[in-house]
Protein backbone atom coordinates (compact mmCIF):
# COMPACT_ATOMS: atom_id res chain seq x y z
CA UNK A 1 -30.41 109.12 86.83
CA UNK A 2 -27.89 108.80 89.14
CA UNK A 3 -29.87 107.74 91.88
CA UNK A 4 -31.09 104.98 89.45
CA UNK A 5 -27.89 103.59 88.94
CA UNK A 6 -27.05 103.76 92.63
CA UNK A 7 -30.25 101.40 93.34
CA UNK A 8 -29.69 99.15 90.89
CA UNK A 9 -29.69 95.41 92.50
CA UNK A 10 -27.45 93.84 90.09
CA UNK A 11 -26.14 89.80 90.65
CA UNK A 12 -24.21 89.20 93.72
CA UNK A 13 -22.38 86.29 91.23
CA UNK A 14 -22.22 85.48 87.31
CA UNK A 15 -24.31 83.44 85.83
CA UNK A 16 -21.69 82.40 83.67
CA UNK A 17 -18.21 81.84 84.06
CA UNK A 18 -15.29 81.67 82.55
CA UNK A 19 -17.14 81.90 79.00
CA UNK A 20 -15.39 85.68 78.49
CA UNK A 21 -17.71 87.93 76.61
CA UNK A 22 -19.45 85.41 74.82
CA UNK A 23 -22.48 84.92 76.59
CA UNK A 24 -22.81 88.85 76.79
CA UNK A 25 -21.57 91.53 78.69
CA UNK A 26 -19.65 90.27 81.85
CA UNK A 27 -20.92 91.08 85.17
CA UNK A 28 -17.98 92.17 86.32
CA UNK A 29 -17.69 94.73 83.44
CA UNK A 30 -21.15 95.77 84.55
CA UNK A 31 -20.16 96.53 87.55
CA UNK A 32 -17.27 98.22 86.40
CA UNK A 33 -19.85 100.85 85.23
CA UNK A 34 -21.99 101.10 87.43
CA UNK A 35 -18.83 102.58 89.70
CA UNK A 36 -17.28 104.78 87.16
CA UNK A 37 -20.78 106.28 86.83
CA UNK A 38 -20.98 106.74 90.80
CA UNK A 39 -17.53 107.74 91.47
CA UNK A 40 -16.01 109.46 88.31
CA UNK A 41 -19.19 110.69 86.14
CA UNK A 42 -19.10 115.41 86.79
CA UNK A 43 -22.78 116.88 85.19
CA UNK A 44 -21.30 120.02 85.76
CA UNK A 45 -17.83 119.19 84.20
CA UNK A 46 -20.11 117.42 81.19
CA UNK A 47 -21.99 120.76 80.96
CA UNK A 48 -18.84 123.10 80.98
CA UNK A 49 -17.16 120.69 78.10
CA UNK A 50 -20.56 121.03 76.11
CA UNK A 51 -21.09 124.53 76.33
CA UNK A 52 -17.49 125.31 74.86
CA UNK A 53 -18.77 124.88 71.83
CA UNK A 54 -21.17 127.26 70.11
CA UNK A 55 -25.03 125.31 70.08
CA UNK A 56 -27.79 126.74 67.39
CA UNK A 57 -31.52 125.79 66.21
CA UNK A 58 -33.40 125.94 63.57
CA UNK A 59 -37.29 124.71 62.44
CA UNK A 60 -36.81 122.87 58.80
CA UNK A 61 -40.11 121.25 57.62
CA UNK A 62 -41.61 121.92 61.08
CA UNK A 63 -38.85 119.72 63.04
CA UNK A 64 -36.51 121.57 65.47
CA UNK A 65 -33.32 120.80 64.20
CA UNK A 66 -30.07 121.72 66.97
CA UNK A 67 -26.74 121.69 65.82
CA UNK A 68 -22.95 122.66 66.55
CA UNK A 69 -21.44 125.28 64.37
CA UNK A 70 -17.65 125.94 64.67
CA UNK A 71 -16.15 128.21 62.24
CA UNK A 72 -12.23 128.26 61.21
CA UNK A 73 -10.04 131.20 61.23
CA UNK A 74 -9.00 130.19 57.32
CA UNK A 75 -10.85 132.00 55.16
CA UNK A 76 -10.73 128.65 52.60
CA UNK A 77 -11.75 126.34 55.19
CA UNK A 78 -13.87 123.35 53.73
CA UNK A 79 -17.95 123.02 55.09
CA UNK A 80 -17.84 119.52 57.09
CA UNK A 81 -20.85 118.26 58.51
CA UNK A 82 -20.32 115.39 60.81
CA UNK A 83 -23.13 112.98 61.27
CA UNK A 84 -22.92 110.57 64.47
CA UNK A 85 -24.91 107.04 65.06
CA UNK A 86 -27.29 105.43 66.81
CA UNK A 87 -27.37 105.32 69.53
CA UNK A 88 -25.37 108.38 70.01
CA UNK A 89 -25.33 111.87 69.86
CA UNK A 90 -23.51 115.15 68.56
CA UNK A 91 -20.97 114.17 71.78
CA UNK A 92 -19.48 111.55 69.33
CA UNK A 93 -17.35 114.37 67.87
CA UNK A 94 -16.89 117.15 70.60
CA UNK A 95 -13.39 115.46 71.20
CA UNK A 96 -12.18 116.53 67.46
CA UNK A 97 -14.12 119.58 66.06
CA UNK A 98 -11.60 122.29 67.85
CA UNK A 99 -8.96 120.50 65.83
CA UNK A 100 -10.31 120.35 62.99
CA UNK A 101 -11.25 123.64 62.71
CA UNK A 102 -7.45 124.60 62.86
CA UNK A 103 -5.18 125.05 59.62
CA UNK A 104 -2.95 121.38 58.76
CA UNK A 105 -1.20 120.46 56.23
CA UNK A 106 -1.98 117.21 54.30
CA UNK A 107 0.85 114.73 52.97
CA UNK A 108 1.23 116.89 49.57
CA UNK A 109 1.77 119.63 51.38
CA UNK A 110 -1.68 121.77 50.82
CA UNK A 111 -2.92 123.78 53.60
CA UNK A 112 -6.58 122.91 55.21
CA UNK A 113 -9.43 123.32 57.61
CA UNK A 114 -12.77 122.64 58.29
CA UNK A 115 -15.91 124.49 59.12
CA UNK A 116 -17.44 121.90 61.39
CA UNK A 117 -21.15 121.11 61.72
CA UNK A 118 -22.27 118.36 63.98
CA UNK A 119 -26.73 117.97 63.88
CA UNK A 120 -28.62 116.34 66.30
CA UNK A 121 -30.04 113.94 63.54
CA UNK A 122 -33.99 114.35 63.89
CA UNK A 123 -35.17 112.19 66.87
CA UNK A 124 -31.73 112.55 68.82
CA UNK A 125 -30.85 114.82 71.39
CA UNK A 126 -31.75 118.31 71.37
CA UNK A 127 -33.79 118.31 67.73
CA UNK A 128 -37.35 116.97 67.35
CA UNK A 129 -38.61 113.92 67.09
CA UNK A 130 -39.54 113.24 63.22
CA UNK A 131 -43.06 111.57 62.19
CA UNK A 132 -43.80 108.26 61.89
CA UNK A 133 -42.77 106.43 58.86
CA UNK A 134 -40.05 108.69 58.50
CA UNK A 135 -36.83 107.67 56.54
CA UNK A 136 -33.23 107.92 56.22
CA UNK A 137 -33.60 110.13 53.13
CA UNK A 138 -35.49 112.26 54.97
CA UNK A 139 -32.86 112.86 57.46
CA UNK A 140 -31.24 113.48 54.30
CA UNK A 141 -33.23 116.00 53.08
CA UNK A 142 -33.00 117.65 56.29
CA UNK A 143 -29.04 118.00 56.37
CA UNK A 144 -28.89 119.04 53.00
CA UNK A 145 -31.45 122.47 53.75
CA UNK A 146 -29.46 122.94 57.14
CA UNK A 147 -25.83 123.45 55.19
CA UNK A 148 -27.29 125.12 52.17
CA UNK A 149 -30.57 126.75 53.16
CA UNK A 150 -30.02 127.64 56.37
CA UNK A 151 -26.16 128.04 56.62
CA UNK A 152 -25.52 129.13 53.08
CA UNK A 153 -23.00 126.66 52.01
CA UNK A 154 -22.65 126.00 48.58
CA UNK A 155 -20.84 122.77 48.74
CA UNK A 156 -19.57 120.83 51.67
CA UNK A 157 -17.65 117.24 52.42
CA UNK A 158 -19.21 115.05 54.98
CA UNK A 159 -19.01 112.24 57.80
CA UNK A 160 -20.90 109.43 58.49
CA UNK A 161 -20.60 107.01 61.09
CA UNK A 162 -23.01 103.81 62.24
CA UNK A 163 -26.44 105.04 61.53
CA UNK A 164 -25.09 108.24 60.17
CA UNK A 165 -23.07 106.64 57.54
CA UNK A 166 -26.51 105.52 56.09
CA UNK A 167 -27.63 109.24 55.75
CA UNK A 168 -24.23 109.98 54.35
CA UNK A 169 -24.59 107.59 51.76
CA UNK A 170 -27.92 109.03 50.62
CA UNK A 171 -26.48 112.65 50.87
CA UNK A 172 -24.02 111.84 48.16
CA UNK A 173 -25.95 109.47 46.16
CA UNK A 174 -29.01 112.35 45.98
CA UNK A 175 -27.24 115.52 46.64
CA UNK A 176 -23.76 115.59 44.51
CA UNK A 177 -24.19 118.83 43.24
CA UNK A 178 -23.76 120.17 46.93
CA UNK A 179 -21.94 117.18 48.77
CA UNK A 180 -18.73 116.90 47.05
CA UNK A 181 -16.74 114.64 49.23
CA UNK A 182 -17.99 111.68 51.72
CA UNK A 183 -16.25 109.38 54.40
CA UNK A 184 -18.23 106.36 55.71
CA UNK A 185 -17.52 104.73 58.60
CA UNK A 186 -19.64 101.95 58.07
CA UNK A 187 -21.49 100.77 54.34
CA UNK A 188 -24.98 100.96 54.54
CA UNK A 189 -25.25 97.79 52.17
CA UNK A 190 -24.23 94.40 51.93
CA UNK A 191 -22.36 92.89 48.73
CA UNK A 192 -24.23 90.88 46.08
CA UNK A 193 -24.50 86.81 47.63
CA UNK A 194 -23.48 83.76 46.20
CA UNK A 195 -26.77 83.30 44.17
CA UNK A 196 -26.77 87.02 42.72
CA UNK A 197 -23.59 86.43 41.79
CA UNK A 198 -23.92 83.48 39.78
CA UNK A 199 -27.19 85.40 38.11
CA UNK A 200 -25.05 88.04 36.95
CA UNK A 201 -22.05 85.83 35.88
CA UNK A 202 -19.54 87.62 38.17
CA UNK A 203 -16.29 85.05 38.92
CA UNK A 204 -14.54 86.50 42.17
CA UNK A 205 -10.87 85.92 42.92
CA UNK A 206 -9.64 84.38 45.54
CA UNK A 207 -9.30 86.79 48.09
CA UNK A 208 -13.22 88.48 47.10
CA UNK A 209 -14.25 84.65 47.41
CA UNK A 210 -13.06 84.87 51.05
CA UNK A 211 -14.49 88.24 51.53
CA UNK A 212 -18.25 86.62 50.17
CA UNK A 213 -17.71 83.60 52.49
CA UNK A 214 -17.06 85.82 55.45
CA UNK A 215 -20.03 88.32 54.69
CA UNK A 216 -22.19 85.13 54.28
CA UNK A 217 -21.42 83.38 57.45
CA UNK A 218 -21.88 87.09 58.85
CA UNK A 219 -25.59 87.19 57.95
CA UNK A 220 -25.98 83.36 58.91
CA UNK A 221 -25.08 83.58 62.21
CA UNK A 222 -23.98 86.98 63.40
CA UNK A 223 -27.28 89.19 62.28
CA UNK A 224 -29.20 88.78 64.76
CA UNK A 225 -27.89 91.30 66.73
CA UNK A 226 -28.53 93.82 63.79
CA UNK A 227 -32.03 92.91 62.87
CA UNK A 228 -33.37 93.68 66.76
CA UNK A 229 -31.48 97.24 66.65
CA UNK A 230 -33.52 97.46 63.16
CA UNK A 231 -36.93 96.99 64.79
CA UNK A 232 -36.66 97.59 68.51
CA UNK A 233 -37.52 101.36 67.71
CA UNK A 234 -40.09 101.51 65.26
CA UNK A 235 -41.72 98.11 65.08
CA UNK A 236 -45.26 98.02 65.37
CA UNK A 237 -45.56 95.41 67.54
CA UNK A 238 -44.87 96.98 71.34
CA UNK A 239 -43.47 93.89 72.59
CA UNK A 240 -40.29 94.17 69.74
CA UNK A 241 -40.59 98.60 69.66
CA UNK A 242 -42.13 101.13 71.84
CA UNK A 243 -42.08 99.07 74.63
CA UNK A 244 -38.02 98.13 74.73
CA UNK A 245 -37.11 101.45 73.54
CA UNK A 246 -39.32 103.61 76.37
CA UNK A 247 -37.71 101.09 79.27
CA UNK A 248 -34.08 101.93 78.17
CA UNK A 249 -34.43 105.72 77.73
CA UNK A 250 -35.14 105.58 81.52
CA UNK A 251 -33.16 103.02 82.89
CA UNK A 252 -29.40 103.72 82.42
CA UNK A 253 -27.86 100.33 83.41
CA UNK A 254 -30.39 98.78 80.84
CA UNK A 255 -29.10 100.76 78.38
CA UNK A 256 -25.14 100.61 79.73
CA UNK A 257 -26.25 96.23 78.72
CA UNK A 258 -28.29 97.07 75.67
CA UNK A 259 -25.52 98.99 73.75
CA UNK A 260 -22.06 97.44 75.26
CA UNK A 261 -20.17 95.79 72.66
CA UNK A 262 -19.81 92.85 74.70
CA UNK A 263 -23.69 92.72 75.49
C-alpha cells in the first residue's frame, strides 16, 4: 500500500485555482496526504493500538461476524453497541470505548458505564461479506442475535453513525423490546416536501418553513453526491458499482479523493 502511495504521479500544478474546495479536494491537500501517509503513518504502532482491545468472532446466519467486546468493572454497566459508517470501520470508536467503559457521573448525579460493543457491520473489515440483495435490516437482524444470542444481553442502548445510524434506526424501530435507548448521528430519512405537506394539510411555522426550504434546495442541488455513494457499491451496472468500488479498495490515494470531505 505504501509503496502505492509512494508511486503515485499526482499534478505537478492545480487545475484550479483559487476556487478553495469547491471544485473538489485541493491538490495541495492531496498532497498533504500523500506525505503524512509516507512520513508519519506506524503499521506496527496501528497494530499495537488495535490489539489493546479485546477482538472476538462469531458465525450468525453463516456470515463471520468480528467484533470488539470491552467489559466495565461496574457491575450495572449499560450494554452499548456502537455501530460505525461507511466507509469506515470499528476504528471509528477505538479512541472512546476505554472511557466509556469507566464509571461517570451524569448531570443528576447517577453513576454510569458502558459495556462497549463495536461490530464489523457485515461486508466491513474483519466480518464477511453478506449476499447479494442484502439489506439494512438485515444488518439489523444480525446485531440484534450478536448482543442477545450470542452475548446474552437482555437489553442494550445503541450508536449509530453515517451508514450505521440507518441500522440503528431499524434496531429500534423492529427490536424495542431489546434496544431500549438509541443515538443517531445522522437520520436515515428526509422530512415530508412541500407537496406532501400540502396533501396532508400540515401549516409549518416559520422557522420549520426555513428548515423545508433548506432540505429542498438540499436535494435540488446538493444530492448528487449522495445518490453515487448509494449505487457505486451495489449497482448492477459495472460502470456505476463493481467496477468503482474494486479500483478504490486497491488504490489508496483514489480512495484518500473519493471519501475527503472536500472531494
Amino acid at each position: 500500500m505504501l509503496e502505492q502511495i509512494r508511486s503515485t504521479q499526482l499534478l505537478s500544478q492545480p487545475v484550479y485555482t483559487d476556487t478553495g474546495n469547491a471544485n473538489g479536494i485541493s491538490l495541495h491537500d492531496l498532497k498533504s496526504l500523500q506525505k503524512q501517509w509516507l512520513t508519519v503513518f506506524d503499521w506496527e504502532s496501528e497494530q499495537q493500538e488495535i490489539n489493546k482491545f479485546k477482538h472476538y468472532t462469531t458465525l450468525i446466519e453463516g456470515l463471520t461476524i468480528h467484533f470488539v467486546h470491552e467489559k466495565s468493572n461496574a457491575t450495572d454497566a449499560i450494554p452499548l453497541v456502537l455501530l460505525h459508517g461507511w466507509p469506515g470501520s470499528f476504528l471509528e470508536f477505538t479512541p472512546i470505548i476505554e472511557e466509556l467503559t469507566k464509571q461517570a457521573t451524569t448531570a443528576t448525579g447517577k453513576k454510569v458505564a458502558f459495556d462497549v460493543i463495536v461490530p464489523s457491520l457485515p461486508g466491513f473489515a474483519f466480518s464477511s461479506a453478506p449476499p447479494v440483495k442484502w439489506t439494512i435490516s438485515d444488518s439489523a437482524r444480525i446485531i440484534n442475535t450478536l448482543l442477545t444470542q450470542v452475548l446474552h444481553y437482555d437489553t442494550y442502548a445503541l450508536f449509530g453513525t453515517d451508514f450505521g445510524a440507518g441500522i440503528g434506526y431499524d434496531l429500534y424501530d423492529q427490536y424495542n423490546a431489546t434496544v431500549r435507548a438509541a443515538h443517531l448521528a445522522f437520520l436515515p430519512f428526509l422530512p415530508l416536501n412541500s407537496a406532501q405537506l400540502d396533501a396532508q394539510n400540515i401549516t409549518l411555522n416559520s422557522l420549520e418553513a426555513f428548515e423545508e426550504s433548506v432540505t429542498t434546495e438540499w436535494s435540488t442541488t446538493g444530492e448528487g453526491y449522495f445518490l453515487e455513494q448509494t449505487t457505486k457499491v451495489c449497482h448492477p451496472l459495472p460502470i456505476k458499482g463493481n467496477l468503482i468500488n474494486t479500483h478504490h479498495s486497491d488504490q489508496t490515494k483514489a480512495q484518500h479523493n473519493w471519501i475527503s470531505p472536500s472531494g
